[in-house]
Protein backbone atom coordinates (compact mmCIF):
# COMPACT_ATOMS: atom_id res chain seq x y z
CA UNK A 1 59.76 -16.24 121.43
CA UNK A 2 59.17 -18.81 118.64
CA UNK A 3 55.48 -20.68 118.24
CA UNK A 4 55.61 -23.99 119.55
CA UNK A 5 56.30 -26.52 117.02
CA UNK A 6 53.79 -29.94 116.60
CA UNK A 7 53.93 -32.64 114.07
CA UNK A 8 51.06 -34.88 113.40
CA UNK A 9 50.26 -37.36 110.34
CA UNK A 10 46.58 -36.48 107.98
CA UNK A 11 46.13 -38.52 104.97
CA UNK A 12 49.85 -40.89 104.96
CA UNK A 13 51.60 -37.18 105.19
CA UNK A 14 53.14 -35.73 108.12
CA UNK A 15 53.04 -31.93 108.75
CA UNK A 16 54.94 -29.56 111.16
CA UNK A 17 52.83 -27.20 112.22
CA UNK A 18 53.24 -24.02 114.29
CA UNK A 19 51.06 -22.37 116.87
CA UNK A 20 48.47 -20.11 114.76
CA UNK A 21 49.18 -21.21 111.57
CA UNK A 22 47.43 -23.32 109.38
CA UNK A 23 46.90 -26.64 107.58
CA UNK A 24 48.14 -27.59 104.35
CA UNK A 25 46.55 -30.69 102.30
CA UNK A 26 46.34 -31.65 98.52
CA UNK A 27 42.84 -32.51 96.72
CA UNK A 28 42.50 -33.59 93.24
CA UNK A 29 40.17 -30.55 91.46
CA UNK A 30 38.09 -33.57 89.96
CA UNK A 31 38.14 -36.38 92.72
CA UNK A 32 39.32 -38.50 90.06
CA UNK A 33 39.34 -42.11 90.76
CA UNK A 34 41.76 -43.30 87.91
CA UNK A 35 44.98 -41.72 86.53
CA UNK A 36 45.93 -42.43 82.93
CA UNK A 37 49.46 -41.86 81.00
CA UNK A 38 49.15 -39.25 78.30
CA UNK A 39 46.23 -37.33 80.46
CA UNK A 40 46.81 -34.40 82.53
CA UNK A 41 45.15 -33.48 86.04
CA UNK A 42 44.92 -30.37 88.55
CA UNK A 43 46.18 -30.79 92.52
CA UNK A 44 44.56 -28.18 94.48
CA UNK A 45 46.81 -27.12 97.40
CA UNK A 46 44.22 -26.59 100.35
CA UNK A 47 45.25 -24.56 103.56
CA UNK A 48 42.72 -24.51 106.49
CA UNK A 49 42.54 -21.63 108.29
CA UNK A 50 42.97 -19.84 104.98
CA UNK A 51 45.69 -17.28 106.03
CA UNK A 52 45.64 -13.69 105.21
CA UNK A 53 48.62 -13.24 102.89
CA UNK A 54 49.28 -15.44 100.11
CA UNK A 55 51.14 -18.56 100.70
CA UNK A 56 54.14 -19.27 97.76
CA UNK A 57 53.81 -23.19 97.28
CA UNK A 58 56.73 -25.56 95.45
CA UNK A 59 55.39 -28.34 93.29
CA UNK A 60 57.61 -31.46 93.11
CA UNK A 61 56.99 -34.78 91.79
CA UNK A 62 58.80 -37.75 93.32
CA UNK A 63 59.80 -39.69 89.64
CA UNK A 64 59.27 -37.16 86.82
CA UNK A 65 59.63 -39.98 84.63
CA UNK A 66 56.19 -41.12 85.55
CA UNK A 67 54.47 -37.58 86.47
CA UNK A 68 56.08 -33.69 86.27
CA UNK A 69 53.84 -31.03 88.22
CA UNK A 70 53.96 -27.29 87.46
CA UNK A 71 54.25 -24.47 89.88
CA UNK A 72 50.49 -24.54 89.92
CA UNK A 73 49.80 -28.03 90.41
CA UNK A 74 49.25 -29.23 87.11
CA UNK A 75 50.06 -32.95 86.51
CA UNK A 76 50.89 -34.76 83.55
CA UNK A 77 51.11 -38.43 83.70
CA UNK A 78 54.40 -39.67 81.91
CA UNK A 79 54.16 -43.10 82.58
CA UNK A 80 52.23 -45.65 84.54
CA UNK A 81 53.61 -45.97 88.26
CA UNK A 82 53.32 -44.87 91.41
CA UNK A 83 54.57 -41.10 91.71
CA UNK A 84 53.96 -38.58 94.99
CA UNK A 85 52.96 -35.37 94.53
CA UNK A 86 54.34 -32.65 97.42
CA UNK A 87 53.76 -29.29 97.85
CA UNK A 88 55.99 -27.15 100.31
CA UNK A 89 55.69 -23.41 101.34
CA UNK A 90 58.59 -21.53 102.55
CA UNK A 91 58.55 -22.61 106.53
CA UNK A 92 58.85 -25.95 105.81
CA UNK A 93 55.02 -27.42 105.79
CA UNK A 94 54.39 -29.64 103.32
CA UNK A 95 51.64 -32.17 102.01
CA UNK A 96 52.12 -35.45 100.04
CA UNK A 97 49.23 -36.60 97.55
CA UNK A 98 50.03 -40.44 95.90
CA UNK A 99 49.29 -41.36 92.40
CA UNK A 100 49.18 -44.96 91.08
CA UNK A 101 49.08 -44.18 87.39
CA UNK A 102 47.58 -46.36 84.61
C-alpha cells in the first residue's frame, strides 16, 4: 500500500510530501541580500530528514534569459528580473526559491 500523500505550502512553495519522507527547501550558500547581472551565486538544495541514499535533484530556471542554473545549483544572473529557481527530485517534490535580480 502506497504512503499517504500531503501537500502543504513553506516559504511561497508548495510541496507533496509522502509519509516518511522528507523535506525539500532551497537556501542561498551566502544569504545574499542583493542579486546582480553579470555575478554568479550557489542554491543549496536542503532536505530535512536527510535521507539515507542520495537524492538526484533537476535545476530549472523559470526565464533563462534573466538567470540559467546548473545541475548543481549554480546561478548566473543574465539579466535583471524576477526569475524562480526550482529544484525537483524524481517523485515529484519540488522547492521554488525567487530572485529579483539587479
Amino acid at each position: 500500500m502506497k504512503d499517504e500523500v500531503y501537500s502543504y505550502e513553506f516559504n511561497g512553495a508548495t510541496k507533496k510530501i509522502e509519509e516518511s519522507s522528507y523535506i525539500l527547501t532551497i537556501e542561498d550558500a551566502n544569504n545574499t541580500k542583493a542579486y546582480y547581472e553579470g555575478k554568479d551565486y550557489q542554491l543549496n538544495a536542503v532536505l530535512t530528514p536527510q535521507p539515507a541514499d542520495e537524492v538526484a535533484l533537476v535545476w530549472s530556471s523559470s526565464d533563462e534569459n534573466v538567470a540559467e542554473v546548473d545541475g548543481n545549483g549554480h546561478v548566473s544572473i543574465l539579466a535583471p528580473g524576477k526569475v524562480t529557481i526550482k529544484a525537483e527530485d524524481n517523485d515529484g517534490n519540488y522547492a521554488y526559491y525567487t530572485i529579483n535580480a539587479n
